[in-house]
C-alpha atoms as a PDB file:
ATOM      1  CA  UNK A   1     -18.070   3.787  43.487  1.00  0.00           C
ATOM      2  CA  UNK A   2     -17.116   0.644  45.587  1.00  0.00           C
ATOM      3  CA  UNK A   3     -14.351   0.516  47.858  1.00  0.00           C
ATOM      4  CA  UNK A   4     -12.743  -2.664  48.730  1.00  0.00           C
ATOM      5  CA  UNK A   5     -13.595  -3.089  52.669  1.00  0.00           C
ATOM      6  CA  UNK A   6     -10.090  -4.104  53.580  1.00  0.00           C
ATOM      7  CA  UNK A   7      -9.186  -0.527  52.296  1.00  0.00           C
ATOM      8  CA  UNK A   8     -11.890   1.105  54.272  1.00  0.00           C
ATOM      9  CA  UNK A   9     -11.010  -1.314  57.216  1.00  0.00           C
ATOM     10  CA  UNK A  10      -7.538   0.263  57.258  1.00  0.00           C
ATOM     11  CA  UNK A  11      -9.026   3.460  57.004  1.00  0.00           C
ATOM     12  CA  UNK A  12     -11.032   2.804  60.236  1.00  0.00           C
ATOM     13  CA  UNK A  13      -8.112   1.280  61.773  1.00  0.00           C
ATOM     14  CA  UNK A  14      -6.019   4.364  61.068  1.00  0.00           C
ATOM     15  CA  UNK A  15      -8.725   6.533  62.380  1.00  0.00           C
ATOM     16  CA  UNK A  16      -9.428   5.046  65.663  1.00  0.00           C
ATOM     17  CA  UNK A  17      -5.719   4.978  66.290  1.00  0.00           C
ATOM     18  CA  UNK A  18      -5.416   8.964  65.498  1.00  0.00           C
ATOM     19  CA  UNK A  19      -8.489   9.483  67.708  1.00  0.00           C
ATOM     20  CA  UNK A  20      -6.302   7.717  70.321  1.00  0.00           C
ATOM     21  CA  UNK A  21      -3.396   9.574  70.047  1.00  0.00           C
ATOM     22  CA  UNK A  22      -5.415  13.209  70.128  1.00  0.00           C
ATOM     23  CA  UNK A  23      -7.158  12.294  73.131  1.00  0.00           C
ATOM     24  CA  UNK A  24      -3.907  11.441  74.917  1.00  0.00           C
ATOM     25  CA  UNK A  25      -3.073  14.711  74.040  1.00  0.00           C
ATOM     26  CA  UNK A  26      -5.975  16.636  74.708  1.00  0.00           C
ATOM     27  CA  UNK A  27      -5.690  20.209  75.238  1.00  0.00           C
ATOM     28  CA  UNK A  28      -9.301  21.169  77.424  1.00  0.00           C
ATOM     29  CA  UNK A  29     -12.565  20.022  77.326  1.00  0.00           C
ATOM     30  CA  UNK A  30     -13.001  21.307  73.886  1.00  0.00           C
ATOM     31  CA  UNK A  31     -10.136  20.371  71.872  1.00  0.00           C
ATOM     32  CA  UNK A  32     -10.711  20.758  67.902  1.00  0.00           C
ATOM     33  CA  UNK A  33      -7.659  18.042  66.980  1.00  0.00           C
ATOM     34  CA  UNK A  34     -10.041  15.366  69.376  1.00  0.00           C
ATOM     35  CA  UNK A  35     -13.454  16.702  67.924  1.00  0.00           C
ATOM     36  CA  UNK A  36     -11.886  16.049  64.066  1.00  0.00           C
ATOM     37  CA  UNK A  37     -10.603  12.673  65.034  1.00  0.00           C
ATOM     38  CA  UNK A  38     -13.755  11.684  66.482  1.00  0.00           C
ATOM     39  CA  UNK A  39     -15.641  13.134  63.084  1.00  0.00           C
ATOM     40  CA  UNK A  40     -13.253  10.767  61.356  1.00  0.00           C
ATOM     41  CA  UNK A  41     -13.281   7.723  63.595  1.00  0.00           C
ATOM     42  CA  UNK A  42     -17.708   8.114  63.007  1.00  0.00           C
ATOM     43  CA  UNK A  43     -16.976   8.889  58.884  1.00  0.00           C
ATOM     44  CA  UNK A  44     -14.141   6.332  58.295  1.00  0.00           C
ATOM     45  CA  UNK A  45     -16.622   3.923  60.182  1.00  0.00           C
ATOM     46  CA  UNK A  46     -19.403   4.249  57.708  1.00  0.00           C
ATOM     47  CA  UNK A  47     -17.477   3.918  54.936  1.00  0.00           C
ATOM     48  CA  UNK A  48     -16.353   1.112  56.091  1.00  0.00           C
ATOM     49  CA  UNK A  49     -19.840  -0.475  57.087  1.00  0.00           C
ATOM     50  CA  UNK A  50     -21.001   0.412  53.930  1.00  0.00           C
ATOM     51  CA  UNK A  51     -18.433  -1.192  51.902  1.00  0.00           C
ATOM     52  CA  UNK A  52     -18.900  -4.437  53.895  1.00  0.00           C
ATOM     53  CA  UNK A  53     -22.595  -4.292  52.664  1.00  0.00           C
ATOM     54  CA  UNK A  54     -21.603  -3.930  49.090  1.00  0.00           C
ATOM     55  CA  UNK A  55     -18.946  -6.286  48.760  1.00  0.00           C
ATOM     56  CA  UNK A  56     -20.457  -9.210  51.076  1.00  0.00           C
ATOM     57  CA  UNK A  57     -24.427  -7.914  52.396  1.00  0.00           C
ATOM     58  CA  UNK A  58     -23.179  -7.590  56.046  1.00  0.00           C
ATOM     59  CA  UNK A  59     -22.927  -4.718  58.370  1.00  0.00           C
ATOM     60  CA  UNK A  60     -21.552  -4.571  61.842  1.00  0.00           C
ATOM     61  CA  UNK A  61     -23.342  -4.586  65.056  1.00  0.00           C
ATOM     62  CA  UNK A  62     -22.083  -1.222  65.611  1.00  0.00           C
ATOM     63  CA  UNK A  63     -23.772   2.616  64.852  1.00  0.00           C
ATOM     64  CA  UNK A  64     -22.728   5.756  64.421  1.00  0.00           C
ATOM     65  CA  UNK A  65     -25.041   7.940  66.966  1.00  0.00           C
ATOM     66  CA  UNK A  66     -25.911  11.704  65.359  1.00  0.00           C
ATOM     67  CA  UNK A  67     -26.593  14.013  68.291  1.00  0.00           C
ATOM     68  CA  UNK A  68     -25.818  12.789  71.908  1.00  0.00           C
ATOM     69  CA  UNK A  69     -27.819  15.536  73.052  1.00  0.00           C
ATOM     70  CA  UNK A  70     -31.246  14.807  71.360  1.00  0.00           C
ATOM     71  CA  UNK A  71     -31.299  11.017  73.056  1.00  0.00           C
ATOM     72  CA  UNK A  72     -30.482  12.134  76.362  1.00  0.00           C
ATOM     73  CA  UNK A  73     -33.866  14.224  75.531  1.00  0.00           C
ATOM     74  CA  UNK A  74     -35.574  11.626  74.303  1.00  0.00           C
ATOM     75  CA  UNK A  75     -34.700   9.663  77.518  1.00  0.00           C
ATOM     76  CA  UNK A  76     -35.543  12.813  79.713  1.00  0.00           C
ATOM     77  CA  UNK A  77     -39.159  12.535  78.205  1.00  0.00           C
ATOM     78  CA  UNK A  78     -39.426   8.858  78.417  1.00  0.00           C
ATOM     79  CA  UNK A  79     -38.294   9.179  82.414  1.00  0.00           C
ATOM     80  CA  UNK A  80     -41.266  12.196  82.755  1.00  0.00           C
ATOM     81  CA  UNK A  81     -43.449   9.664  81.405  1.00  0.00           C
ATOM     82  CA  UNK A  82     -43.097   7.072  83.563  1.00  0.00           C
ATOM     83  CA  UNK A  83     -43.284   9.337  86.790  1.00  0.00           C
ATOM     84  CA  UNK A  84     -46.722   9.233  88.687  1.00  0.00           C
ATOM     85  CA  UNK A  85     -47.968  11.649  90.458  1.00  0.00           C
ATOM     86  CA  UNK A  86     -49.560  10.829  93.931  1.00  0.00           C
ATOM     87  CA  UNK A  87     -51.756  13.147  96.016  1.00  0.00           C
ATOM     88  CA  UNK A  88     -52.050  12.654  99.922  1.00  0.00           C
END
């Protein structure tokens, strides 16, 4: 099933602005109206990236990021790594 990407572009569009308007009206640090939006902003955005590759063999420079929490691990590790140790 192809979509046409001005369709998904809209989509997009439409999602980033609803992500906008629930975080202006955020309710707390853990807000379910801002965590949907976001899971729609990161869903419509594929789509949309997708369909661009269909319809014309492009992407964007952009990318959708699957666990914050497992890269600021990763970057932990790397940091460790790069620590010496020195002994007087």
């Amino acid at each position: 099933m192809s979509i046409d990407p001005r369709v998904a572009l809209q989509s997009l569009t439409t999602a980033l602005e609803e992500h906008l308007i629930a975080a202006s009206a955020r309710r707390g640090e853990g807000d379910p109206t801002v965590e949907a939006a976001f899971f729609a902003v990161a869903d419509a955005f594929e789509v949309y990236d997708d369909s661009l590759y269909e319809a014309y063999g492009e992407v964007t420079p952009l990318e959708v990021i699957d666990d914050v929490d497992d890269d600021d691990d990763e970057e932990d590790a790397e940091d460790d790594e790069d620590l010496e140790i020195v002994q007087d």
